[in-house]
Protein backbone atom coordinates (compact mmCIF):
# COMPACT_ATOMS: atom_id res chain seq x y z
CA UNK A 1 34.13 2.40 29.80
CA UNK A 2 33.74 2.35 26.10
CA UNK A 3 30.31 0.80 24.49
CA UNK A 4 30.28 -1.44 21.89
CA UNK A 5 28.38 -0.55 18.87
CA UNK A 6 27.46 -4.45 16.56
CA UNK A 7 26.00 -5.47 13.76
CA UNK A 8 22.54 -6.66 14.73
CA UNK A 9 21.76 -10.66 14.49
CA UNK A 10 20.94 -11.23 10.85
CA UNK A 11 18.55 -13.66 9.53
CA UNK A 12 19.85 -17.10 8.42
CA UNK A 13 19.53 -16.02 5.14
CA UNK A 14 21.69 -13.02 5.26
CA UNK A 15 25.19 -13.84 5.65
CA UNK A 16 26.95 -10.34 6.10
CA UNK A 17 26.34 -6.32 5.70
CA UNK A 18 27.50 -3.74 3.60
CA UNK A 19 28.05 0.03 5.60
CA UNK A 20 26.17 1.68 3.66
CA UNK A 21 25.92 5.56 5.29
CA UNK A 22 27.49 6.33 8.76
CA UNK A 23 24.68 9.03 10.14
CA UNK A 24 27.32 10.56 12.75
CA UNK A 25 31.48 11.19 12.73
CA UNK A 26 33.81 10.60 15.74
CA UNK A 27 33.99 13.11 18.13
CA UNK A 28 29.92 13.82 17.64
CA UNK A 29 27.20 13.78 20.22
CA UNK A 30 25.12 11.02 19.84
CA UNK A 31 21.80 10.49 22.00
CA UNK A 32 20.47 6.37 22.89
CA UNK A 33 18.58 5.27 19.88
CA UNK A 34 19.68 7.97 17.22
CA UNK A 35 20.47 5.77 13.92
CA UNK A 36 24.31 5.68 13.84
CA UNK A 37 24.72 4.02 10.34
CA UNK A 38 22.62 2.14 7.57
CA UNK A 39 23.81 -1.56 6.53
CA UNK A 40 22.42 -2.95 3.18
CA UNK A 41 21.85 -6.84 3.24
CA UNK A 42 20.46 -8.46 -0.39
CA UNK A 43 17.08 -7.83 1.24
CA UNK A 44 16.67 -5.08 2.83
CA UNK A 45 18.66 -1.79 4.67
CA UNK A 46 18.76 -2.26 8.38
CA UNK A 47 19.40 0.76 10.94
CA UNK A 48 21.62 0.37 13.48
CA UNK A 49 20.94 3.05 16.96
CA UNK A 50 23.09 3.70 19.09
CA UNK A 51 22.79 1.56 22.04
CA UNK A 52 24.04 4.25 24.52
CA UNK A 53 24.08 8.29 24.54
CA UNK A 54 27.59 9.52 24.85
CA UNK A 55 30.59 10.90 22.05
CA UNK A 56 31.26 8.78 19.13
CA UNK A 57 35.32 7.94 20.39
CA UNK A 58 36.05 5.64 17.28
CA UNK A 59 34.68 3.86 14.08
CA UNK A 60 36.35 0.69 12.76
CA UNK A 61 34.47 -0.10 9.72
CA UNK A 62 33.75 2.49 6.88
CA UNK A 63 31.19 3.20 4.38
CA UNK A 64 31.38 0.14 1.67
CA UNK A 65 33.06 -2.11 4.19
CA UNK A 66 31.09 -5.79 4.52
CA UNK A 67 30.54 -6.83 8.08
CA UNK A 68 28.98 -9.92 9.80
CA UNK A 69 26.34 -10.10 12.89
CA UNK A 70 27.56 -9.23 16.11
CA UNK A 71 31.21 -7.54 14.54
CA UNK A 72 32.11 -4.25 16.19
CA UNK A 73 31.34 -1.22 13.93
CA UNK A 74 32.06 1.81 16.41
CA UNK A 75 32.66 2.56 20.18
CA UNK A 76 30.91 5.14 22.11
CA UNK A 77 32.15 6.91 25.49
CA UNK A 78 29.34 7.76 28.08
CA UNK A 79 31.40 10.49 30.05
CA UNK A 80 33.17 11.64 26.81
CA UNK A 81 32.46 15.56 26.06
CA UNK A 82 31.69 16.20 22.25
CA UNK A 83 33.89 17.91 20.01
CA UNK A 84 31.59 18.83 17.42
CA UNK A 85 30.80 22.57 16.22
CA UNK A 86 27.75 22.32 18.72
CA UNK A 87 29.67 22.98 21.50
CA UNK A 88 31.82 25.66 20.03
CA UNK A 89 28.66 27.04 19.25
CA UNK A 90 27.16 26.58 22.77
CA UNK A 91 30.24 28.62 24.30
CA UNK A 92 30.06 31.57 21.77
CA UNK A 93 26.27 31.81 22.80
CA UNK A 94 27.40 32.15 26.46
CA UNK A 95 30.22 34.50 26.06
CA UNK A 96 27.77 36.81 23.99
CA UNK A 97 27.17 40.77 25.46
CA UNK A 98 23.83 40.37 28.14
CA UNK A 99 22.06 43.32 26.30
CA UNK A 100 18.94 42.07 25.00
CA UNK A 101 19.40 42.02 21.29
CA UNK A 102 16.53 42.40 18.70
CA UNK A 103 13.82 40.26 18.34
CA UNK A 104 15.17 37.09 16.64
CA UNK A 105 12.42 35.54 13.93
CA UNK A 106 10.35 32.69 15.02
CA UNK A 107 12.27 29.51 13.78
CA UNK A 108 10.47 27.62 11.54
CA UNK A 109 7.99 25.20 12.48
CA UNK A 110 9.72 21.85 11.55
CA UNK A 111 13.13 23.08 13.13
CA UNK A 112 11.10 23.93 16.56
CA UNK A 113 9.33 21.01 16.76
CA UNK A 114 12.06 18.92 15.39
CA UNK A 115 13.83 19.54 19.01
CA UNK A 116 10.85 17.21 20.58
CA UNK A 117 11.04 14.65 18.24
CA UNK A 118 12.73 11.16 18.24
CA UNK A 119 15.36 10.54 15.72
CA UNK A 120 13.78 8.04 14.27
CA UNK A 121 10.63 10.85 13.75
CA UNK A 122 12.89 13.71 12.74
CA UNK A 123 14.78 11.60 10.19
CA UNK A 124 10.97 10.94 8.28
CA UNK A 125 9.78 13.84 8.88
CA UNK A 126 13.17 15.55 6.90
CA UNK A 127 12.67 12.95 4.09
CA UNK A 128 9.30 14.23 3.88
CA UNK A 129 9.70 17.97 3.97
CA UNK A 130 6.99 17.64 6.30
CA UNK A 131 5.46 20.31 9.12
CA UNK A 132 5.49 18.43 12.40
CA UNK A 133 3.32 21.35 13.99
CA UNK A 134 0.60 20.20 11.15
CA UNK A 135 1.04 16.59 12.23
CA UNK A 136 -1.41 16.05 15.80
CA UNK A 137 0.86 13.47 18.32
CA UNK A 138 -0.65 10.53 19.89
CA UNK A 139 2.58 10.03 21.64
CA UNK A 140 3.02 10.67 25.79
CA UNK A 141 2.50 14.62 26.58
CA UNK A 142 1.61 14.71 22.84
CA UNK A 143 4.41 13.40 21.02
CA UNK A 144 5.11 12.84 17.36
CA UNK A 145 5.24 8.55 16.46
CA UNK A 146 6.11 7.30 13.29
CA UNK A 147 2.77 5.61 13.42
CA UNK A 148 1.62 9.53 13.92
CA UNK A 149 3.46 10.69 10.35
CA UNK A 150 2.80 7.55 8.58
CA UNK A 151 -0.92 7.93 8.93
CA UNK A 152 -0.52 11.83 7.96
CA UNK A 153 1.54 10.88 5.09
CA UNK A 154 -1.23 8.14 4.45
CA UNK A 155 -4.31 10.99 4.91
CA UNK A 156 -2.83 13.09 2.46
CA UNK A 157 -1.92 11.04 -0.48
CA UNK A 158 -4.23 11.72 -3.66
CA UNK A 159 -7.02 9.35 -4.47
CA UNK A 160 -6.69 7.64 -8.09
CA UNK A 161 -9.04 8.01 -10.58
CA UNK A 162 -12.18 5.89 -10.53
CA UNK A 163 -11.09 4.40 -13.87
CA UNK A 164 -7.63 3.56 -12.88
CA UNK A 165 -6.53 0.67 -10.88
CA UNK A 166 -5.63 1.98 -7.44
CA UNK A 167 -2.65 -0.06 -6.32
CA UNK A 168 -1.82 0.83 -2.68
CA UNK A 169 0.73 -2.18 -2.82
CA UNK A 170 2.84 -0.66 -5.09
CA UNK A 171 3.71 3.29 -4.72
CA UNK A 172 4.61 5.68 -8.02
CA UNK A 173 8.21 5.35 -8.58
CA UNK A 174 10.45 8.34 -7.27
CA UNK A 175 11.55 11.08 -9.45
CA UNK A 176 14.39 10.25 -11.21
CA UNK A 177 18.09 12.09 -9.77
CA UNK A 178 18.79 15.28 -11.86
CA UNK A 179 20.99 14.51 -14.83
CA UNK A 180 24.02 16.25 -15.04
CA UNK A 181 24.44 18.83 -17.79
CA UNK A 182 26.34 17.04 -20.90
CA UNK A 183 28.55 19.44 -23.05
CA UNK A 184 27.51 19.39 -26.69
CA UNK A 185 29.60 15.66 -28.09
CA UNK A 186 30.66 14.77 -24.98
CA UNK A 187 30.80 11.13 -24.87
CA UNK A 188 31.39 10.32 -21.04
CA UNK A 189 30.50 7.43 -19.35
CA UNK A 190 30.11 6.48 -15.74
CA UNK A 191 30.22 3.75 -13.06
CA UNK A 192 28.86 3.01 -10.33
CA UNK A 193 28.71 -0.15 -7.98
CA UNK A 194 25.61 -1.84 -8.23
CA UNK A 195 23.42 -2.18 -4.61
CA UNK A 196 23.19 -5.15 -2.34
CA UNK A 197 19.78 -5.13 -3.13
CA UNK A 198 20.07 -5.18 -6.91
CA UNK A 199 22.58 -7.55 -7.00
CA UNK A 200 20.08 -9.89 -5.13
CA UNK A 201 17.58 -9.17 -7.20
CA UNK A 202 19.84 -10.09 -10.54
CA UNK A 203 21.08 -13.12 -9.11
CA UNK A 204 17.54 -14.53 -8.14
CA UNK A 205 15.41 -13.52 -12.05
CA UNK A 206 18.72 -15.36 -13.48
CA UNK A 207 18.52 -18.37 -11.12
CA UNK A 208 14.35 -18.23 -11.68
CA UNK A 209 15.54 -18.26 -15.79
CA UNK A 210 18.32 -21.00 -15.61
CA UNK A 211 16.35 -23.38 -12.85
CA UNK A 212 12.60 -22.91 -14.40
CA UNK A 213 10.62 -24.09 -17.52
CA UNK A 214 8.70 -20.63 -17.32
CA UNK A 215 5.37 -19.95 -19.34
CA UNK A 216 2.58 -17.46 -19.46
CA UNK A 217 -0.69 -17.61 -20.21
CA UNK A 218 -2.94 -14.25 -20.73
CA UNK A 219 -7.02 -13.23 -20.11
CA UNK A 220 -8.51 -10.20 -20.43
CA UNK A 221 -10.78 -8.77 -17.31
CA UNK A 222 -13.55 -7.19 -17.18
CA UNK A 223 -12.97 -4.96 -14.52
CA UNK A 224 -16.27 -2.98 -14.42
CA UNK A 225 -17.72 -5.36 -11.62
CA UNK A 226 -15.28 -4.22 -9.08
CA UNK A 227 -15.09 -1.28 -9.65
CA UNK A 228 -18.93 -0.84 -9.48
CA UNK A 229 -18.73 -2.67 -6.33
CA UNK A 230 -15.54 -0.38 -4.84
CA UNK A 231 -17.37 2.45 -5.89
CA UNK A 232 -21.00 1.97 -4.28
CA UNK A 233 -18.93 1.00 -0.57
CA UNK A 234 -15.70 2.73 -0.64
CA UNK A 235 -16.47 5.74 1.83
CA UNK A 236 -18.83 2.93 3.97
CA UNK A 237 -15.72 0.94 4.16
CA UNK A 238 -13.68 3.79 4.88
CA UNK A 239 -15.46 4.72 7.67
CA UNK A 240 -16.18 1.19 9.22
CA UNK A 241 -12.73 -0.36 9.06
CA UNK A 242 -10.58 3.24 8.54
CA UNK A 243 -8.69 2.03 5.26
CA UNK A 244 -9.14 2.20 1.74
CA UNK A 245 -11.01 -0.15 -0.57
CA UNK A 246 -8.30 -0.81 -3.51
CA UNK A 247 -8.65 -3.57 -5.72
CA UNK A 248 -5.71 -5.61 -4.22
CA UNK A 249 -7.70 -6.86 -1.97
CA UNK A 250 -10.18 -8.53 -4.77
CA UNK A 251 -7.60 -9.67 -6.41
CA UNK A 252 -5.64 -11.80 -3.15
CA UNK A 253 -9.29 -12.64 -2.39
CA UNK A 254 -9.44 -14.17 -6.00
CA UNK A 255 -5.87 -15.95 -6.03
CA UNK A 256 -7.12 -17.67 -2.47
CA UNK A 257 -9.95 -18.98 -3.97
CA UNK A 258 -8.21 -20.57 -7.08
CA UNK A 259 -5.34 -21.67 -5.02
CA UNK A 260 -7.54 -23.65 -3.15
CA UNK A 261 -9.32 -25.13 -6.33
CA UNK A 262 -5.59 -25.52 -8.20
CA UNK A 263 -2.90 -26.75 -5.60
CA UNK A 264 -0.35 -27.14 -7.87
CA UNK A 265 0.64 -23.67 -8.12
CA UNK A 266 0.52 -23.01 -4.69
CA UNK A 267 3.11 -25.45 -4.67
CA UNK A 268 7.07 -26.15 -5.37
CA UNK A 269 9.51 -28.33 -6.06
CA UNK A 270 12.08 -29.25 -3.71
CA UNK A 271 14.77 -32.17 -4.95
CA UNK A 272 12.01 -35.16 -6.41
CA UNK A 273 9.34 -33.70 -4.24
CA UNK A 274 6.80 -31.45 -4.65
CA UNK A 275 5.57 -29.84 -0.98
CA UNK A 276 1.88 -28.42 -0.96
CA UNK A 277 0.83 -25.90 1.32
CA UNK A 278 -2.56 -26.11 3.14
CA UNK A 279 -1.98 -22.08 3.38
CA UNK A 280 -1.87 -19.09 1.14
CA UNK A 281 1.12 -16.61 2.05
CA UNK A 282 0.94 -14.00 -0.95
CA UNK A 283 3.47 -11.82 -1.54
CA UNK A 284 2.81 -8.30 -3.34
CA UNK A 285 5.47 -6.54 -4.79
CA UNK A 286 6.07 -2.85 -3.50
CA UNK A 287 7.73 -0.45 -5.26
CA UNK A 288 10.95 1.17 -2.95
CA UNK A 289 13.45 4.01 -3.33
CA UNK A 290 16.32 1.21 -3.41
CA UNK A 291 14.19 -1.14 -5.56
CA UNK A 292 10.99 -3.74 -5.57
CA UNK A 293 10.87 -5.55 -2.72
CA UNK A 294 8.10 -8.16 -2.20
CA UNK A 295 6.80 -8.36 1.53
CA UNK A 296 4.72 -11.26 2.07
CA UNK A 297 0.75 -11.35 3.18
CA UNK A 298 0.37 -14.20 5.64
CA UNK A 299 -2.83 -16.73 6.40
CA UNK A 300 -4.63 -14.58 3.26
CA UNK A 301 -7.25 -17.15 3.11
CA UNK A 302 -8.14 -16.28 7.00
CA UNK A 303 -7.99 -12.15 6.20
CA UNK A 304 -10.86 -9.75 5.66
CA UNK A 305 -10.45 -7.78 3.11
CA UNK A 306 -10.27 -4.74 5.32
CA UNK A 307 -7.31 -7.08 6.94
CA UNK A 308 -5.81 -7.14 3.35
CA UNK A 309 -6.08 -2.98 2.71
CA UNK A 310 -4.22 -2.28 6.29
CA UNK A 311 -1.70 -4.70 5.57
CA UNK A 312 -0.88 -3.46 1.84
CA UNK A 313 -0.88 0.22 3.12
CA UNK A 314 1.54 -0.59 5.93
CA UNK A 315 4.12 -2.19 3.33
CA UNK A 316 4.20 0.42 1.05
CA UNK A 317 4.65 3.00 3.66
CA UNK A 318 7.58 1.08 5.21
CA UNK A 319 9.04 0.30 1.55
CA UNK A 320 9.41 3.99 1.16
CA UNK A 321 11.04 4.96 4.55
CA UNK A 322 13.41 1.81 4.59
CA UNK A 323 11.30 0.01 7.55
CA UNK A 324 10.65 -3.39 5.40
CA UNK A 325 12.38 -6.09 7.68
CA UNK A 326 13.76 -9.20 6.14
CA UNK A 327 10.90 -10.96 8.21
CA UNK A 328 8.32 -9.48 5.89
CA UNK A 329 9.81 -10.97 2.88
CA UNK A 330 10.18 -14.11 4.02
CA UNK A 331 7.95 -16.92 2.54
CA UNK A 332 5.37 -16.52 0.26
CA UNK A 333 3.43 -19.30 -1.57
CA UNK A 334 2.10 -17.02 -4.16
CA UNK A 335 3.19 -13.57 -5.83
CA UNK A 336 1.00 -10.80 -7.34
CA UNK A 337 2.77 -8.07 -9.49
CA UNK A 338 1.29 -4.93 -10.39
CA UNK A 339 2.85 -3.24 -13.29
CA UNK A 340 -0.28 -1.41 -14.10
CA UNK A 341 0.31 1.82 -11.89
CA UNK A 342 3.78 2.31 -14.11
CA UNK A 343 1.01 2.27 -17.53
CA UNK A 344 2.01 -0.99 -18.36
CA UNK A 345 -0.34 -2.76 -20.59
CA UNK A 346 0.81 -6.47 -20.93
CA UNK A 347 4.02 -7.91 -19.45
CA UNK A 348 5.44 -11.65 -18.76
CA UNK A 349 6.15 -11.25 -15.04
CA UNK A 350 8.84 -14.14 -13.89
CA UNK A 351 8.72 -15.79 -11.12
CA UNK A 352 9.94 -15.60 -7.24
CA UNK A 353 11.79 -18.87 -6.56
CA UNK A 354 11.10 -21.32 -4.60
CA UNK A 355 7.46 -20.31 -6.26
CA UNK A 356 5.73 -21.91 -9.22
CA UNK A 357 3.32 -19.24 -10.26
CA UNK A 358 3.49 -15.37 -9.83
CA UNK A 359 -0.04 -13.31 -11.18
CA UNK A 360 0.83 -9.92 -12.96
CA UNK A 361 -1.70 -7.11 -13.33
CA UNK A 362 -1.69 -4.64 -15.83
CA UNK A 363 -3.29 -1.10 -16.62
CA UNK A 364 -7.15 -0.65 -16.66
CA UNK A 365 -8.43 1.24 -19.80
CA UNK A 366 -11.64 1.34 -21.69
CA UNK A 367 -12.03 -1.17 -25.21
CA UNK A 368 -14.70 -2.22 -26.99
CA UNK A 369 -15.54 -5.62 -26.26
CA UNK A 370 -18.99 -7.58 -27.65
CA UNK A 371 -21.17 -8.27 -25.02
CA UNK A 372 -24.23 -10.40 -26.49
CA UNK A 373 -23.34 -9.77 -29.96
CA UNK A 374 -23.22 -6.04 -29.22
CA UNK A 375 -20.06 -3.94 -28.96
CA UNK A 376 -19.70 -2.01 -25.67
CA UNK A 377 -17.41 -0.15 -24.09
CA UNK A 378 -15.96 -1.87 -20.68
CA UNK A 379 -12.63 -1.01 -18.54
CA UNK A 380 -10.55 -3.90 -19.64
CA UNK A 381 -7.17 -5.13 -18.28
CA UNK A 382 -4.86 -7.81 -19.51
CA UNK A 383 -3.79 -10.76 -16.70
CA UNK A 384 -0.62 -12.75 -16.81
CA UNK A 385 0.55 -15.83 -14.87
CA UNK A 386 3.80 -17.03 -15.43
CA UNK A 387 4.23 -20.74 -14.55
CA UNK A 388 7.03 -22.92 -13.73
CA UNK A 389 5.38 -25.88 -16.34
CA UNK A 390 7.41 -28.78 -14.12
CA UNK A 391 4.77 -28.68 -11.72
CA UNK A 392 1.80 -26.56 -13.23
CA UNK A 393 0.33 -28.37 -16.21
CA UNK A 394 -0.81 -26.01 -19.06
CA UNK A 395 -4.39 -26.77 -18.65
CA UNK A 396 -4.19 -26.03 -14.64
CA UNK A 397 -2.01 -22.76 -15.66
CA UNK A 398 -5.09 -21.41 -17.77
CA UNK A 399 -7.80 -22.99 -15.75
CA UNK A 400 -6.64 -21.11 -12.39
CA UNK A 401 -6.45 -17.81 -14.31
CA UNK A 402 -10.24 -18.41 -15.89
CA UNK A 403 -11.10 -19.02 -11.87
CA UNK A 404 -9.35 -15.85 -10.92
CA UNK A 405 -11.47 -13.78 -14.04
CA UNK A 406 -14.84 -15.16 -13.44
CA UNK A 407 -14.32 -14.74 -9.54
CA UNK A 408 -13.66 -10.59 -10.51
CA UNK A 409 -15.95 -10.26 -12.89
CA UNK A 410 -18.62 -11.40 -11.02
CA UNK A 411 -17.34 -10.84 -6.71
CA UNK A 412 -20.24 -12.17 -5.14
CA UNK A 413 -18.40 -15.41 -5.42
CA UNK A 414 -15.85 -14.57 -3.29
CA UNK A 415 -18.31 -13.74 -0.43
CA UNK A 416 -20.23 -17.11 -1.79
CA UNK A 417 -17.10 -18.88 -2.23
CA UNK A 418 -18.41 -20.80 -5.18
């Protein structure tokens, strides 16, 4: 008896699929739970497993095909013998002359270990070019998790700078695809379809344009405060809560408290009414391989800042292994943008419907500033916060980002919450 293969149940909000990569071809061995094919929604790229182990007997929707919840992508045959090359492979080996050849070389670490791990593990560990012999297991017997290679991944990437803003929420951009070689006035040109996830992503900065009355207002920060402060406690915190101390975590801490103090743009609009939120769901946009997604920090106003650091860390290393559900994006009251860790130095960031306010960060460097009628040097960056100005009055717009300054540049009010 054949098993059916679906489209997992999509959020409300998703109305089909696109196939976007089948993993395995018919007449291939597949084991329960290996990733069969990727779907891209306008959110987010959603693994399907297979639900069974057996032989791949048929696929009825190809790669680029659209495809609603609970439609049948592929069948799978329990007692069905595979096809593939493995098993001509297997029967060679056992048809082979019993004399004890020479010594064969060790197989490299990854490929032995890669036997023992779950597909799920094998596939990060390949996107990695990681060792999974370096990696210790916290699995039964010893096995490799994801949570195992996340947190290795997480242990080995390179602290920033003191003097540059360390962003955890939003990862460095991957290196751009090779470019072909051009012949010397060759004027070519190419196509290629645009993603689910940038066609979302289009469709929703238009809409923001056409159904907003957008402005931005600017302030300069004095960031040496925080960074002081990160820089006395960092390895304390470290050790006491096992994350990081970035400065994402003053800065959600900030937007809470002038949230609270400035409703209004933890508000929106919705027909003739405007619906406040006694809550402050902040999404932070992460930086992905298919594009920026923004995953959503709930209850911020009830989070540590330790709470904060875990969370942040946990999106971005989900955004760059595909693992960012559509439940994480969901929501939000309240966006902060960090184009700082890309160098930039002042932007306009727009805003993330239904939302009426979105906070952009920007690079950290030194300027002179006067300070008592003397010039001194001080690490300075830029703020923005774009403003939909149908429900934030201008006044609010630069009184909530004066809150958010003075809160940073001096962060025992956060703890004093004055």
């Amino acid at each position: 008896m054949s098993i059916e293969v679906k489209v997992p149940t999509l959020p409300e909000s998703v109305p089909d699929a696109t196939l976007l990569d089948w993993k395995k071809q018919v007449g291939e061995a597949v084991a329960q739970d290996e990733i069969l094919v990727e779907l891209e929604t306008d959110k987010v790229v959603l693994e399907v497993p297979a639900p069974q182990a057996g032989v791949l007997t048929e696929i009825l929707k190809s790669n680029g095909d659209v495809a609603v919840a609970d439609e049948i992508l592929a069948r799978i045959d329990p007692a069905a013998t595979a096809t593939s090359s493995n098993t001509a492979a297997q029967s060679a080996s056992e048809a082979a002359p019993a004399a004890a050849p020479a010594p064969a070389p060790a197989p490299a670490p990854a490929a032995a270990a890669a036997i023992a791990l779950s597909p799920a593990v094998r596939k990060l560990v390949e996107e990695q070019q990681l060792d999974p012999g370096a990696i210790t297991g916290t699995g039964k017997g010893g096995r490799l998790t994801k949570g195992d290679v996340l947190a290795y991944l997480e242990s080995r990437a390179p602290k920033a700078p003191e003097a540059a803003l360390v962003a955890t929420a939003t990862p460095p951009a991957p290196a751009p695809a090779a470019v072909a070689v051009r012949a010397p006035g060759s004027r070519e040109e190419r196509r290629e379809p645009m993603s689910r996830l940038r066609q979302r992503i289009a469709e929703r900065l238009l809409g923001a344009q056409q159904t907003s009355a957008i402005l931005t207002t600017f302030n300069e920060l004095n960031m040496e405060p925080v960074m002081s402060l990160r820089k006395r406690h960092k390895e304390r915190f470290e050790k006491t809560h096992g994350a990081r101390l970035g400065f994402m975590s003053f800065f959600a801490k900030a937007a809470v408290a002038a949230l609270k103090r400035y409703p209004a743009v933890n508000a929106y609009i919705e027909g003739t009414e405007i619906v406040y939120h006694d809550y402050c769901d902040i999404g932070v946009a992460v930086g992905s391989p298919r594009g920026l997604v923004v995953p959503v920090l709930r209850n911020v106003e009830d989070m540590s800042f330790a709470d904060i650091e875990k969370t942040i860390a946990d999106f971005g290393a989900r955004a760059q292994t595909g693992a960012i559900t559509v439940e994480d994006m969901q929501g939000g009251t309240f966006t902060i943008s960090n184009g700082g860790v890309f160098g930039s130095m002042l932007s306009t960031p727009i805003l993330n419907p239904p939302q009426s306010a979105i906070l952009g960060m920007h690079k950290t460097q030194e300027r002179p500033v006067v300070i008592d009628g003397e010039i001194a040097i001080r690490p300075v960056m830029y703020l923005a916060l774009s403003y939909d100005h149908r429900i934030v009055d201008g006044r609010e717009a630069v009184l909530f980002l004066v809150a958010i300054k003075e809160a940073l540049e001096d962060p025992a009010r956060l703890l004093l919450e004055v």
